[in-house]
Every structure is written in structure tokens, then in C-alpha cells.
C-alpha atoms as a PDB file:
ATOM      1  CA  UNK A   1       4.838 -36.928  -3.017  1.00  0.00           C
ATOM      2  CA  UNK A   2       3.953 -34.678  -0.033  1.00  0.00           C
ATOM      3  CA  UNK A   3       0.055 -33.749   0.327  1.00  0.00           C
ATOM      4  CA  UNK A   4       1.190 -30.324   2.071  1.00  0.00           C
ATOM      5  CA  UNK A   5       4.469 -28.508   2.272  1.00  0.00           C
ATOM      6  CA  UNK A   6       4.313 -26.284   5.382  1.00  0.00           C
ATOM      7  CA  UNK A   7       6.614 -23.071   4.280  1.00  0.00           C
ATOM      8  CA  UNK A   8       8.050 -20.372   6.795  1.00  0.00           C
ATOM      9  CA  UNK A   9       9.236 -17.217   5.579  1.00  0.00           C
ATOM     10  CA  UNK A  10      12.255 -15.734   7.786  1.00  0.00           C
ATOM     11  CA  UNK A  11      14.610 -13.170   8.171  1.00  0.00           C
ATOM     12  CA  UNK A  12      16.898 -12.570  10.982  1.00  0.00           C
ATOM     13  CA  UNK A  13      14.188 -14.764  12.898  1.00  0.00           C
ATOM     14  CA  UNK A  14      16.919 -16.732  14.694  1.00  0.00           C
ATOM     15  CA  UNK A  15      15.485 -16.547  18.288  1.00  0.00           C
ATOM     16  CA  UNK A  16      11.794 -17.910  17.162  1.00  0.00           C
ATOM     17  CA  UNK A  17      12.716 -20.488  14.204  1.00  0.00           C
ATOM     18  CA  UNK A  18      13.448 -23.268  16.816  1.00  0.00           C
ATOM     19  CA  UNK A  19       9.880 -22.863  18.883  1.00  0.00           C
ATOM     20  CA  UNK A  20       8.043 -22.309  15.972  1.00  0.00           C
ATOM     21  CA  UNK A  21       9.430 -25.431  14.331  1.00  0.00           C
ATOM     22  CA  UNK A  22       9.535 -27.501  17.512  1.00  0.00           C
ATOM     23  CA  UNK A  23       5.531 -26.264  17.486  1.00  0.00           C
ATOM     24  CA  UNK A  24       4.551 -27.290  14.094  1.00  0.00           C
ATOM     25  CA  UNK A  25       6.246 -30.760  14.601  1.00  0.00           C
ATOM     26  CA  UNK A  26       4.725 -31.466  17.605  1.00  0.00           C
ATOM     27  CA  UNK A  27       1.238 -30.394  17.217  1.00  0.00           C
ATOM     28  CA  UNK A  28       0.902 -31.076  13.126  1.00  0.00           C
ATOM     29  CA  UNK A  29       0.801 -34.843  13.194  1.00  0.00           C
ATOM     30  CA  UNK A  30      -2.352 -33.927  15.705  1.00  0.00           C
ATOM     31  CA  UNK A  31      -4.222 -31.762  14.023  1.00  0.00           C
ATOM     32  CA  UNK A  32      -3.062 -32.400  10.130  1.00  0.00           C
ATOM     33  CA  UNK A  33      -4.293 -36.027   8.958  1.00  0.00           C
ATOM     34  CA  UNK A  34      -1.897 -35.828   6.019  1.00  0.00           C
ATOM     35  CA  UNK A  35       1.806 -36.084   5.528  1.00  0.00           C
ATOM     36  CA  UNK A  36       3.296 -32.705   5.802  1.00  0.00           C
ATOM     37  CA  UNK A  37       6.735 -31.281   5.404  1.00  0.00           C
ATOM     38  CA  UNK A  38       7.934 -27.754   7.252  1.00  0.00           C
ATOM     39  CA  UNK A  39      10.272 -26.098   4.970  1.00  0.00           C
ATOM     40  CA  UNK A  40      12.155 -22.762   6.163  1.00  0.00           C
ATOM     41  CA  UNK A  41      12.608 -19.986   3.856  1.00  0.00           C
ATOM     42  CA  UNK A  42      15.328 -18.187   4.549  1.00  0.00           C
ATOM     43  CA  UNK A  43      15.694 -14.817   2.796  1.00  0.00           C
ATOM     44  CA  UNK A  44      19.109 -13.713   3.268  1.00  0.00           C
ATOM     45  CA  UNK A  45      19.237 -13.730   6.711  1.00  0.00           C
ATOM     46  CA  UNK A  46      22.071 -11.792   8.048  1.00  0.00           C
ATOM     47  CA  UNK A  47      21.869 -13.523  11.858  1.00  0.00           C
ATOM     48  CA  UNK A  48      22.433 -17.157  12.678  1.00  0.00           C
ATOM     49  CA  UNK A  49      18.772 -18.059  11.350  1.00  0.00           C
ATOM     50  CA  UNK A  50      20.219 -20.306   8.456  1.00  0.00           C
ATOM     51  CA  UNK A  51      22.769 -22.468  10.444  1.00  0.00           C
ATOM     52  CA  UNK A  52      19.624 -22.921  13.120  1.00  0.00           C
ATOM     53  CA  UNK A  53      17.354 -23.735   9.782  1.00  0.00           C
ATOM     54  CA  UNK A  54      20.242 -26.753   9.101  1.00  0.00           C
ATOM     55  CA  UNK A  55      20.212 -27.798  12.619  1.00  0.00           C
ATOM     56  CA  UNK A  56      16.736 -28.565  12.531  1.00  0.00           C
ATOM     57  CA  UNK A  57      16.725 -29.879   9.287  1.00  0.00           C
ATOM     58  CA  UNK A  58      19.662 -32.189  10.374  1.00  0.00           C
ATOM     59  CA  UNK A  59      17.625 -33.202  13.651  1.00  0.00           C
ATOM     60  CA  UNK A  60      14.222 -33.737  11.724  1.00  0.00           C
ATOM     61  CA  UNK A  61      13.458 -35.701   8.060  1.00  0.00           C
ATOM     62  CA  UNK A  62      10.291 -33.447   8.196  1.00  0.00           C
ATOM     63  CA  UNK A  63      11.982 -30.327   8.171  1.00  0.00           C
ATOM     64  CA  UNK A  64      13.835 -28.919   4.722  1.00  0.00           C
ATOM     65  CA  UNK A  65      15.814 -25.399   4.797  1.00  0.00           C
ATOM     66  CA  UNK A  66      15.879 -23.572   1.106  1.00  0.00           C
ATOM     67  CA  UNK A  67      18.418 -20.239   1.062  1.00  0.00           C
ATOM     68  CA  UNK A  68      17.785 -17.443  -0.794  1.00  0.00           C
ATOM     69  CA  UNK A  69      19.599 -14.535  -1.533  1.00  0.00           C
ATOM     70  CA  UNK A  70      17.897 -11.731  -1.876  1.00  0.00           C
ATOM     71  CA  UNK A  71      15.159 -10.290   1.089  1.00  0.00           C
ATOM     72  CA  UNK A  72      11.314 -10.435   0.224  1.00  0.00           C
ATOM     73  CA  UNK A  73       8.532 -12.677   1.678  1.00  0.00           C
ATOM     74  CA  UNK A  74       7.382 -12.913  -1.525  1.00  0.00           C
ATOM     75  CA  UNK A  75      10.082 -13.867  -3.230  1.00  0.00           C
ATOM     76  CA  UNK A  76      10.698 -16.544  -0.883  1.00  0.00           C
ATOM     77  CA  UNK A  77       7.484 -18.167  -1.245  1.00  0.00           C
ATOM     78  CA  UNK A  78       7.361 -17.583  -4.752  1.00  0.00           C
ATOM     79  CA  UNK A  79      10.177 -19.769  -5.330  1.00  0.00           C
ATOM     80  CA  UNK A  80      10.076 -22.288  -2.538  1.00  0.00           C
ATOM     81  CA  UNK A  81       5.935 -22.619  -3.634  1.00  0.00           C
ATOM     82  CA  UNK A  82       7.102 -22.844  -7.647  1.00  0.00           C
ATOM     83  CA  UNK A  83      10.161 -25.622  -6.912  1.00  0.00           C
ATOM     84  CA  UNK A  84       7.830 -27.573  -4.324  1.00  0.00           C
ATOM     85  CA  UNK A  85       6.752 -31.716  -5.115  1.00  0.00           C
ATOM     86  CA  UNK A  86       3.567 -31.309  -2.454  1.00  0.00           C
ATOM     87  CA  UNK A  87       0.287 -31.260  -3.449  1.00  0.00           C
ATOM     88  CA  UNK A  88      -0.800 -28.318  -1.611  1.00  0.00           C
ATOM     89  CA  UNK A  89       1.239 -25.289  -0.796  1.00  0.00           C
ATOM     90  CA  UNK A  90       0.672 -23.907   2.740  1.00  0.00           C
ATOM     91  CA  UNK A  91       2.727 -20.717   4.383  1.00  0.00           C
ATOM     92  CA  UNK A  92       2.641 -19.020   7.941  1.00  0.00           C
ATOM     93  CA  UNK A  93       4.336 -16.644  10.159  1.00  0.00           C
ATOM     94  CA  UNK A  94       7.045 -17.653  11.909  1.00  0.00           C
ATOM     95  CA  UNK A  95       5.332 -15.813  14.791  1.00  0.00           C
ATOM     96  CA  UNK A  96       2.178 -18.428  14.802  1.00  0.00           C
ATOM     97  CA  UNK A  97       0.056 -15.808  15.394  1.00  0.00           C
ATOM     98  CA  UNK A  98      -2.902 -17.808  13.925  1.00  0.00           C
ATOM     99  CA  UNK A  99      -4.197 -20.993  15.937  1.00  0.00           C
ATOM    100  CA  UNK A 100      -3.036 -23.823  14.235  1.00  0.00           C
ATOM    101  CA  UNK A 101      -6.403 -25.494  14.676  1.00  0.00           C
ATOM    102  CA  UNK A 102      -7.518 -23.650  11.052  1.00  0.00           C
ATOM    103  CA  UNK A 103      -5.302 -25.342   9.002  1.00  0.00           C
ATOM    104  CA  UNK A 104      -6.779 -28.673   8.366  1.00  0.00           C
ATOM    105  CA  UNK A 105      -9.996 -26.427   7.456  1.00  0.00           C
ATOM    106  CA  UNK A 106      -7.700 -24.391   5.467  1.00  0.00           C
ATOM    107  CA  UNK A 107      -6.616 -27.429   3.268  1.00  0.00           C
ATOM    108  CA  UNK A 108      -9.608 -29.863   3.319  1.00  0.00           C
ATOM    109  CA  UNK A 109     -11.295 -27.792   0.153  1.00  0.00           C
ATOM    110  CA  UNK A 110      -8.199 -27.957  -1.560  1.00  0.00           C
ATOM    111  CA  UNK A 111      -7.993 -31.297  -1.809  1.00  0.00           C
ATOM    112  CA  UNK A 112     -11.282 -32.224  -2.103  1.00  0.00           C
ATOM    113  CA  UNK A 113     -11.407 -30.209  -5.427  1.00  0.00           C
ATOM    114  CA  UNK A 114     -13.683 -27.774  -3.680  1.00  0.00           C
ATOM    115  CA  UNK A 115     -11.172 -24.972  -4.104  1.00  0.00           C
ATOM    116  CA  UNK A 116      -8.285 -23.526  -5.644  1.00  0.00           C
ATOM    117  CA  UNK A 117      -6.762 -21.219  -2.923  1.00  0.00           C
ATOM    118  CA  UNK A 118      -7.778 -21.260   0.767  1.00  0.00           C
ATOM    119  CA  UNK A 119      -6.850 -17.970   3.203  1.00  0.00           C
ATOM    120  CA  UNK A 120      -7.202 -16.950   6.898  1.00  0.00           C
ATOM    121  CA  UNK A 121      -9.341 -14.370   7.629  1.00  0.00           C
ATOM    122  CA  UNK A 122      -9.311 -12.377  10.655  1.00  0.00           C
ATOM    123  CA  UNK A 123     -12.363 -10.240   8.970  1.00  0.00           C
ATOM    124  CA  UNK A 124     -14.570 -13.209   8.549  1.00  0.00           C
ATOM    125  CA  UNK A 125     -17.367 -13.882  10.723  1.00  0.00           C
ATOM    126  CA  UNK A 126     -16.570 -16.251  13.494  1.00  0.00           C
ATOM    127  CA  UNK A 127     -12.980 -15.109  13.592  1.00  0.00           C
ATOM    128  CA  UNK A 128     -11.043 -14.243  17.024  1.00  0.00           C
ATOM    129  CA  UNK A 129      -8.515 -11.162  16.871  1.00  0.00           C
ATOM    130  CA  UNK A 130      -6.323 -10.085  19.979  1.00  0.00           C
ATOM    131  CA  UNK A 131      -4.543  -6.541  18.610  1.00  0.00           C
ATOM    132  CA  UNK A 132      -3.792  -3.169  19.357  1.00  0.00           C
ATOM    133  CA  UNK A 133      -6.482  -0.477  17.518  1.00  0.00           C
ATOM    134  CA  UNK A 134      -3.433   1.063  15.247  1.00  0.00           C
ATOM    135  CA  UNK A 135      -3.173  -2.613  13.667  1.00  0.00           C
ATOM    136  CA  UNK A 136      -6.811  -3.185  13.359  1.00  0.00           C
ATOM    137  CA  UNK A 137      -7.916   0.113  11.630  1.00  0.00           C
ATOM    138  CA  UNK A 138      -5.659  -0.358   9.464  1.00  0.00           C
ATOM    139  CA  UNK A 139      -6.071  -3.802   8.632  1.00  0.00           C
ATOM    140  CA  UNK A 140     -10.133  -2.802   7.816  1.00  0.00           C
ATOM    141  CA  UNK A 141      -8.895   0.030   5.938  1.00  0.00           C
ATOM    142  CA  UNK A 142      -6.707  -1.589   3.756  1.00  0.00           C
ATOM    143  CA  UNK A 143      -9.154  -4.374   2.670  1.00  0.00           C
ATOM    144  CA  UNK A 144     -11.647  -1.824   2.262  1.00  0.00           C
ATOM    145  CA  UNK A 145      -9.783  -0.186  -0.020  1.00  0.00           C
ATOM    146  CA  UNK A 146      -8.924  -3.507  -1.930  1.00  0.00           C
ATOM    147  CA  UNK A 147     -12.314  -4.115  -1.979  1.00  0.00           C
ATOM    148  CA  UNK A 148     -13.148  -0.771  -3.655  1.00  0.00           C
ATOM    149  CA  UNK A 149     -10.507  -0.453  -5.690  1.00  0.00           C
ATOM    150  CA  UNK A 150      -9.509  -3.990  -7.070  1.00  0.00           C
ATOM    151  CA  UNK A 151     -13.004  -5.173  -6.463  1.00  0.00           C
ATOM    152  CA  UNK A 152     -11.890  -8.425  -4.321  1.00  0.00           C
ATOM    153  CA  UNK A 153     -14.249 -10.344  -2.571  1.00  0.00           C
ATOM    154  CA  UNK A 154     -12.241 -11.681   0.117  1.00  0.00           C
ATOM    155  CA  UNK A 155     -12.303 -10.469   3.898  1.00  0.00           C
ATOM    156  CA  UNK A 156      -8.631 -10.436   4.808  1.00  0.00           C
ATOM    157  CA  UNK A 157      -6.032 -10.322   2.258  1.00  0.00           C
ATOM    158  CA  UNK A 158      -2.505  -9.979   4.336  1.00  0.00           C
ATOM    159  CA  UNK A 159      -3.613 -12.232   6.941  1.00  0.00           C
ATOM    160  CA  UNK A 160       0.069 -14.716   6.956  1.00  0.00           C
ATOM    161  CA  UNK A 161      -2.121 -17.724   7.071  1.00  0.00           C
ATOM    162  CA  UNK A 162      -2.658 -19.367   3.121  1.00  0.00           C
ATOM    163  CA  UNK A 163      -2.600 -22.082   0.752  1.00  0.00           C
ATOM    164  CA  UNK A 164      -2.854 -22.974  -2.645  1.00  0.00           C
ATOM    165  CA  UNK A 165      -3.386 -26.256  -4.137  1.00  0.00           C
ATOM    166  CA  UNK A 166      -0.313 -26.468  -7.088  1.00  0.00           C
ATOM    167  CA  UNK A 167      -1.774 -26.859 -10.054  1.00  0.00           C
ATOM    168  CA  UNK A 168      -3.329 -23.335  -8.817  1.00  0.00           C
ATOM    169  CA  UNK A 169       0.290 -22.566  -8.411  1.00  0.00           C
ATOM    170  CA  UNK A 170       1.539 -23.170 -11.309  1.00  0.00           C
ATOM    171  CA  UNK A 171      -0.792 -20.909 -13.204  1.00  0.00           C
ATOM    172  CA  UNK A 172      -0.467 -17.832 -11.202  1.00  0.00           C
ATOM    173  CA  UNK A 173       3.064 -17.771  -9.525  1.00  0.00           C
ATOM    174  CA  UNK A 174       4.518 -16.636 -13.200  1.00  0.00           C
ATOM    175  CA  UNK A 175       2.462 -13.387 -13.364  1.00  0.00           C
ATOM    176  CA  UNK A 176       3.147 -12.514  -9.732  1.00  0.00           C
ATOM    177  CA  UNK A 177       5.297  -9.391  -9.879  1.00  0.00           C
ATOM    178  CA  UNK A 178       5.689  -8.446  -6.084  1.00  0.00           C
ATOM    179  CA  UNK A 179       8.482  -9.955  -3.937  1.00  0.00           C
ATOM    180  CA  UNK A 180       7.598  -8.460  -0.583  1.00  0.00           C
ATOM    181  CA  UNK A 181       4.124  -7.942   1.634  1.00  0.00           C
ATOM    182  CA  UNK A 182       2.321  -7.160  -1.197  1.00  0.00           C
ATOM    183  CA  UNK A 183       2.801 -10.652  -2.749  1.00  0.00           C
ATOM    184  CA  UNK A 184      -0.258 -12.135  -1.120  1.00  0.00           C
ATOM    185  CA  UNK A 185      -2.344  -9.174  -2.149  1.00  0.00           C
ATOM    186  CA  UNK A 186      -1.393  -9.685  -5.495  1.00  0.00           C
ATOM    187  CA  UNK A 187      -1.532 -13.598  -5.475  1.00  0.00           C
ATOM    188  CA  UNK A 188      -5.873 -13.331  -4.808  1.00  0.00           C
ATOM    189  CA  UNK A 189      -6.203 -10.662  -7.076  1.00  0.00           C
ATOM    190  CA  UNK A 190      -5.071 -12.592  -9.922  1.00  0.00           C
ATOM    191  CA  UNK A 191      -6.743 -15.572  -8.546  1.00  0.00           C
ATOM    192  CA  UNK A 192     -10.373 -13.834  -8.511  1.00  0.00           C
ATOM    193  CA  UNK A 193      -9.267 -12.403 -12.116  1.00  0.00           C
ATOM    194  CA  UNK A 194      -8.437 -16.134 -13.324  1.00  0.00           C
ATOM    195  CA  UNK A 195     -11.796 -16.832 -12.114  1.00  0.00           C
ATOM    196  CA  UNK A 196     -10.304 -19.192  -9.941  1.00  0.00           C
ATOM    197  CA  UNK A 197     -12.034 -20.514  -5.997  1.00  0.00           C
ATOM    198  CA  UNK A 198     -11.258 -18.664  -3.085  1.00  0.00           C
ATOM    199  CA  UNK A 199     -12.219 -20.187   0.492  1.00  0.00           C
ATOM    200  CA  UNK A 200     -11.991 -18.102   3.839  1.00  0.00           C
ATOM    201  CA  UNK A 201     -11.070 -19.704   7.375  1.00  0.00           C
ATOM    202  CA  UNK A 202     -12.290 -17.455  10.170  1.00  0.00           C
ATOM    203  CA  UNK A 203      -8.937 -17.776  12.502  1.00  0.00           C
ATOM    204  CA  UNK A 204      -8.368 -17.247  15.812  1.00  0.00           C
ATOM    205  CA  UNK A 205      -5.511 -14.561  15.859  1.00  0.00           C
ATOM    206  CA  UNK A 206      -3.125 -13.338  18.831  1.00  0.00           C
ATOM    207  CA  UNK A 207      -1.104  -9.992  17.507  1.00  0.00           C
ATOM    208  CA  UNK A 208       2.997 -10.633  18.047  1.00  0.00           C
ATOM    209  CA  UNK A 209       4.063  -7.353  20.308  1.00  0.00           C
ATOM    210  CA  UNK A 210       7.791  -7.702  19.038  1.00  0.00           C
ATOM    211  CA  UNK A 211       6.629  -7.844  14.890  1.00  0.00           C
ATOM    212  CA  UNK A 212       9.643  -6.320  13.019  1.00  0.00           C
ATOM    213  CA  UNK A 213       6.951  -5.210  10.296  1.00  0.00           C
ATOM    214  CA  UNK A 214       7.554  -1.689   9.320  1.00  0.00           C
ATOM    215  CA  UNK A 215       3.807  -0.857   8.973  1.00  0.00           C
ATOM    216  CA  UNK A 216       4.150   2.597   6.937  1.00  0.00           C
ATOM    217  CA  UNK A 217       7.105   0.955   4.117  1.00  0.00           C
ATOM    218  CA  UNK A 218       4.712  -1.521   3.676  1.00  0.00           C
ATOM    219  CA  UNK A 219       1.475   0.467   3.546  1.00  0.00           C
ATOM    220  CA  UNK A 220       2.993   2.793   1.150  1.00  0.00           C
ATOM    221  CA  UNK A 221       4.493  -0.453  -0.960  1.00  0.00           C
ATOM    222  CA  UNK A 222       0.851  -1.906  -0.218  1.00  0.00           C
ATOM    223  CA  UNK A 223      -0.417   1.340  -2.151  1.00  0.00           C
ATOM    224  CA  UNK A 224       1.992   1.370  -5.015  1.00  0.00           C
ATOM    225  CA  UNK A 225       0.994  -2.500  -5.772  1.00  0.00           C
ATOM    226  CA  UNK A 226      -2.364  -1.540  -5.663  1.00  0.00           C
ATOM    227  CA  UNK A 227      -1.624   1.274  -8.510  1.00  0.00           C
ATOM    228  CA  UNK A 228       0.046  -1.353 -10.779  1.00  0.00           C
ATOM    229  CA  UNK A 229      -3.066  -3.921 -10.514  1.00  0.00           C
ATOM    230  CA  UNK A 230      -5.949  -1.031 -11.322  1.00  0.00           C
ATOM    231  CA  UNK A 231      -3.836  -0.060 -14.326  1.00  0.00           C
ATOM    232  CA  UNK A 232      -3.292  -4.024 -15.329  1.00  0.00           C
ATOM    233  CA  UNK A 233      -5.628  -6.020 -17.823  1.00  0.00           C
ATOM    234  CA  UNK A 234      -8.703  -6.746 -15.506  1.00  0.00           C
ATOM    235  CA  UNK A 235      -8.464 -10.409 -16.943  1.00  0.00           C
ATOM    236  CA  UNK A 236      -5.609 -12.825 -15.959  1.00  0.00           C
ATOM    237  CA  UNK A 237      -4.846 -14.626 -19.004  1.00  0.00           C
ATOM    238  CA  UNK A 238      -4.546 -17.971 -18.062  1.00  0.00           C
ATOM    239  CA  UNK A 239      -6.465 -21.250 -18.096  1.00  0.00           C
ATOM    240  CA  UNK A 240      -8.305 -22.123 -14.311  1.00  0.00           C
ATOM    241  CA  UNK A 241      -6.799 -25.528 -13.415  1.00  0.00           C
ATOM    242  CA  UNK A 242      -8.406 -28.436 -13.686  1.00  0.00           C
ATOM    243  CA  UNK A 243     -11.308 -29.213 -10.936  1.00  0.00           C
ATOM    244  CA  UNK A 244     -11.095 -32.526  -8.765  1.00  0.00           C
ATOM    245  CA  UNK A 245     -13.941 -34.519  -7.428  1.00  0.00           C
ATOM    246  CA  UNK A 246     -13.356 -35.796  -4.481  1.00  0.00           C
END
């Protein structure tokens, strides 16, 4: 069984799959003292991101490729996350915008029972952020709003830097209705509904220039998600997984 499954999200990523998975092998085994997998999502990619996905996979036994369909980030990591064997379920950008240095912190409580889901915060005290003003207001608004609205706790809710230990998993994946951005949004809702643990890692965080992210689709998709939780059951009805001691 592998103790963490590294997942990518991609579309149409084809010129950064290779660095970022080159990156992740190379500096993992460093900073990661548990065995780890990398496993590419690939959501219908209409470039050559797939066949460069099974040319890595080919050249490393640490590296699996999954194909989907049908375009959504959440999607992808809803079913790559729901068919996964590894104990705990990581994702990041493609982009590695986030140091890599958090994610040890990131799993630790997760496997020490301490926690049941474990995010990146660029919000948090202690964290780093390199990005333009446009991107940060809106960043503080949006979890300002969560915070008022969906009454969330956490700092950072889109920051593409989580994971969830699978028993976690299991429980919530099957009520998570969003397939794109709004996925992770959802996912920590429905984890502070369950009444379920929720640790923040203050990250060190370098903004990509070149992100593909159409920032007012997904604030306005952001928006509608947030209109479909306030008028959902305020209680999640399923049973918080079993804690571990470590």
C-alpha cells in the first residue's frame, strides 16, 4: 500500500508536466520520509500532455497516468482520490507554486491520527506570498466571504496545496457535487460540517505569471457553489472516520 499518492491535475499542461514531475521525483525522496507515488490526472487534454504523462510513467515505477474524459479539476481528483490504494491523498499544481518543503508538515497530522484533512494556506500566519494585488484582493475577499457566509474556519480555501487522509475520503468524496475550482471549496465545507479536523500549513507561495486560470468564470462559478452550500442541510450526514493514535 502507498502511505501518499501525490496527484497532479492537468490540462493542456504539456510544456510543464515533465519539470514538474522530474521536480517531485527528485526532491520527494528528500523531503517526504514515506513512500510516495506521483500520479497525473489528465482531464481530457486536447495537446500532447497524455502521451508525455505515459512517457514518464514508462520511464519511472513512481509515476502512474489516469485519463479522464471530461475537463474539471475536480472531477479529476475526485476520481483519481476515490479509486486510490494510498493512505493519504495529496494534490498540487502542476505549476509548484507552493514550496515543496510544506508537504511533509502537510501529511505528518494525517497520519499520526491528529487530523482528517490538512491544507496550504497562504492566509495563515507565517506564510510567504509573491503575487500581483488583483490576485491577492481577491484571494482575501473570497475567503472572507466563505467565512461569512458558509461560516468556515479555515484561512485559505483554493490554495492548490491539500490532503486528505482516505478514510476521510471515503466519507466525503460521495457528497461532493462540484467538478471544477470550486471542488476544494466544497470538499472543507463539508469537512467542517462532518465535524471532521482541519490542519493549516502556512506555505511559502510564488504566483505562476503564465496561469491559464480564467479568474472571473471561476469567481462567478466560485459564487454559484457558494449559493448551493448556504441553501444545503448545514449538517453533513455522515459518520467522522475513525481517529488513529499514533
Amino acid at each position: 500500500m502507498t502511505t501518499v499518492d501525490v496527484v497532479i491535475p492537468v490540462y493542456n499542461e504539456e510544456r510543464d508536466l515533465p519539470r514538474c514531475v522530474d521536480r517531485l521525483l527528485t526532491e520527494l525522496p528528500k523531503l517526504l520520509p514515506h513512500d510516495f507515488r506521483v500520479t497525473v490526472a489528465d482531464n481530457a487534454s486536447t495537446d500532447h500532455t497524455l502521451q508525455i504523462a505515459e512517457n514518464l510513467m514508462r520511464a519511472h515505477d513512481r509515476v502512474r497516468v489516469v485519463h479522464l474524459p471530461r475537463k474539471g479539476r475536480g472531477g479529476a481528483l475526485k476520481e483519481v482520490w476515490s479509486t486510490s490504494d494510498a493512505e493519504v491523498l495529496a494534490y498540487m499544481d502542476v505549476d509548484l507554486s507552493t514550496d515543496l518543503r510544506a508537504l511533509a508538515p502537510l501529511v505528518a497530522p494525517l497520519l499520526s491520527g491528529h487530523s482528517d484533512l490538512a491544507i496550504g494556506s497562504r492566509l495563515a500566519h507565517g506564510a510567504r506570498v509573491v503575487r500581483g494585488v488583483k490576485r491577492e484582493v481577491i484571494s482575501r475577499c473570497y475567503n472572507v466571504l466563505l467565512r461569512a457566509s458558509l461560516r468556515t474556519h479555515v484561512t485559505d480555501a483554493q490554495c492548490g496545496f491539500k490532503a486528505i487522509h482516505s478514510r476521510a475520503a471515503r466519507r466525503l468524496l460521495p457528497h461532493v457535487e462540484d467538478t471544477g475550482w470550486f471542488f476544494d471549496t466544497e470538499l472543507l465545507v463539508l469537512a467542517e460540517r462532518a465535524g471532521l479536523r482541519v490542519h493549516e500549513v502556512p506555505v511559502d507561495w510564488v504566483d505562476d505569471p503564465d496561469s491559464s486560470v480564467d479568474i472571473l468564470a471561476t469567481a462567478l462559478a466560485d459564487l454559484r457553489g457558494i449559493a448551493r452550500l448556504r441553501r444545503s442541510s448545514p449538517a453533513l450526514p455522515v459518520t467522522a472516520p475513525e481517529r488513529v493514535t499514533a
